[in-house]
Protein backbone atom coordinates (compact mmCIF):
# COMPACT_ATOMS: atom_id res chain seq x y z
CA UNK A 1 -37.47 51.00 65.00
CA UNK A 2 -34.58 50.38 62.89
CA UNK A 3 -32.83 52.79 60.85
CA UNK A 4 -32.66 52.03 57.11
CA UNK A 5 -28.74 51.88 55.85
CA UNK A 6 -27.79 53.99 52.94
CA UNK A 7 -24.82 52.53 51.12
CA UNK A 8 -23.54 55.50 48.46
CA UNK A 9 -22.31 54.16 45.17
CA UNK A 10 -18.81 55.57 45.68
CA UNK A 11 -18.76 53.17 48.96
CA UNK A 12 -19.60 50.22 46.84
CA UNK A 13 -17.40 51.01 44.12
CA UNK A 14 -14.49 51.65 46.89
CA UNK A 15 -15.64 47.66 48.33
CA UNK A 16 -15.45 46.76 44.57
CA UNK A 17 -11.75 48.15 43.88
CA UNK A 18 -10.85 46.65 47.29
CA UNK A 19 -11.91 43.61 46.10
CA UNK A 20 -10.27 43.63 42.68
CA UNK A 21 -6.91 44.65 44.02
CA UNK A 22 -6.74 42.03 46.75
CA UNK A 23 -7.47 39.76 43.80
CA UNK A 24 -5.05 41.11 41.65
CA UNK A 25 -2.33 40.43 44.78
CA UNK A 26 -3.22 36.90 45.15
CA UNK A 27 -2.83 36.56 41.19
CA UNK A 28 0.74 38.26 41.39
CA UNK A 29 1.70 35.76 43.67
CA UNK A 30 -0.20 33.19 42.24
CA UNK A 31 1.65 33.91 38.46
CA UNK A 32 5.22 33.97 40.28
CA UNK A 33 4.79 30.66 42.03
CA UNK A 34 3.53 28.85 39.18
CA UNK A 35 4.85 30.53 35.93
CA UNK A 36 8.26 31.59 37.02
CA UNK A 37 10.07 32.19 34.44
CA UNK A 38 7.21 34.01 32.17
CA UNK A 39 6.72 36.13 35.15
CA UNK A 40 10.07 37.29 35.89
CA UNK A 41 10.25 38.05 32.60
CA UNK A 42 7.09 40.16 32.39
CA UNK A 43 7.86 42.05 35.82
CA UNK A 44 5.53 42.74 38.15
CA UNK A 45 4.36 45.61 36.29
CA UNK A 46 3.05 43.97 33.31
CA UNK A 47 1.84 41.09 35.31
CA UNK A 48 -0.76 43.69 36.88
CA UNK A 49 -1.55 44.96 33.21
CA UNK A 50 -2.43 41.60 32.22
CA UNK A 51 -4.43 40.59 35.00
CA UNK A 52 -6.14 43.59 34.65
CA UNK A 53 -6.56 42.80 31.13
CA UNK A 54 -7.10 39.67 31.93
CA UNK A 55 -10.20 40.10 34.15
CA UNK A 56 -11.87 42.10 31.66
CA UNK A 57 -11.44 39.35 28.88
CA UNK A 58 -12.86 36.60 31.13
CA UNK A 59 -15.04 38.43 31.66
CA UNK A 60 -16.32 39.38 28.53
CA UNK A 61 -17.07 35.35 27.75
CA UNK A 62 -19.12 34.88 31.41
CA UNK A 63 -16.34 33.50 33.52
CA UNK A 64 -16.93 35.21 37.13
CA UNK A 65 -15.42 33.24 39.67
CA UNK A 66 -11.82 33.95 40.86
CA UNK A 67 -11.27 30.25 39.76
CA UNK A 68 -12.43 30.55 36.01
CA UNK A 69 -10.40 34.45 35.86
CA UNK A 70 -7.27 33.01 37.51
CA UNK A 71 -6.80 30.10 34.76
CA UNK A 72 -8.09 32.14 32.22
CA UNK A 73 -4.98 34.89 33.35
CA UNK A 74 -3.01 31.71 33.46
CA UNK A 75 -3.73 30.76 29.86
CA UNK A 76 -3.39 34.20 28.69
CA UNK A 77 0.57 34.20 29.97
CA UNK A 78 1.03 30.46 28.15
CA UNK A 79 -0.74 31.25 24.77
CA UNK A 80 -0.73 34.85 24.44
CA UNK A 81 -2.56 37.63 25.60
CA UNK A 82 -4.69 37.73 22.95
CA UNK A 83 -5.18 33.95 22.72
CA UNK A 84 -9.33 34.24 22.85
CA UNK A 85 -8.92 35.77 19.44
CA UNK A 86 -5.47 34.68 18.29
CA UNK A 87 -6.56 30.81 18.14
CA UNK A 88 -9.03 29.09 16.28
CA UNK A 89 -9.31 26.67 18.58
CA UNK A 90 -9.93 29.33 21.71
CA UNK A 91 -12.25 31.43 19.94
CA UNK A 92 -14.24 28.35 18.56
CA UNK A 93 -14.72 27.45 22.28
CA UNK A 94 -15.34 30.71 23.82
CA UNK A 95 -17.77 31.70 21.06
CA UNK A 96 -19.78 28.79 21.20
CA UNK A 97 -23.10 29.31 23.03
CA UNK A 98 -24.05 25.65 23.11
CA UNK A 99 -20.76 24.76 25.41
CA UNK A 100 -22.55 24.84 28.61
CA UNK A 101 -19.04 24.64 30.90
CA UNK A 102 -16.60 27.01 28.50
CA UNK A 103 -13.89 27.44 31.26
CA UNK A 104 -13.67 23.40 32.07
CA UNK A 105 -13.75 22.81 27.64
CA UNK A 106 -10.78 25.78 27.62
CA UNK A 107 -9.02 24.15 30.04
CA UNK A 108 -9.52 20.60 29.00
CA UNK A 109 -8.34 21.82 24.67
CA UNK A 110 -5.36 23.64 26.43
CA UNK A 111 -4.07 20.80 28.11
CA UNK A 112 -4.23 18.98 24.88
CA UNK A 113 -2.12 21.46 23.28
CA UNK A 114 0.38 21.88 26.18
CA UNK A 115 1.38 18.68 25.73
């Protein structure tokens, strides 16, 4: 007969905070390789603040995988951190229930206005 497994909360939330630090690592590294010079200027220290920041934001508008965070982060250290509420043409995507693939519009209107 087999034993039934008891996970306590404080074990998941420990798996959870694992998780979310390991992710915040790979975005460290991921923010120094590809934006250089806005990350050396930030320092490692605020580049955790913002990812931190930045996974609650994302988060806030639906996006869940590592994928849509990680370019939202991204877009958050080109256009501000505040950019989801800072720019009309952001918010107009991220508020608009009818966009049925927000992160792919977000990416494709901030390419537009990287250029």
């Amino acid at each position: 007969m087999a034993v039934p497994l008891t996970v306590r909360q404080t074990q998941i939330d420990a798996l959870s905070d694992m998780r979310r630090q390991a992710f915040e690592g790979r975005m460290v590294d991921h923010l120094n390789r590809f934006f250089t010079r806005r990350a050396d200027r930030i320092g490692e220290a605020g580049l955790r603040e913002l990812i931190r920041g930045g996974i609650v934001r994302a988060g806030k508008y639906g996006f869940r995988t590592e994928q849509e965070v990680c370019r939202f982060i991204g877009l958050m250290l080109v256009f501000g951190e505040r950019f989801d509420e800072d720019t009309a043409w952001a918010a107009e995507i991220l508020l608009n229930p009818a966009i049925e693939d927000r992160p792919k519009q977000l990416m494709v209107a901030a390419k537009a206005r990287a250029k």
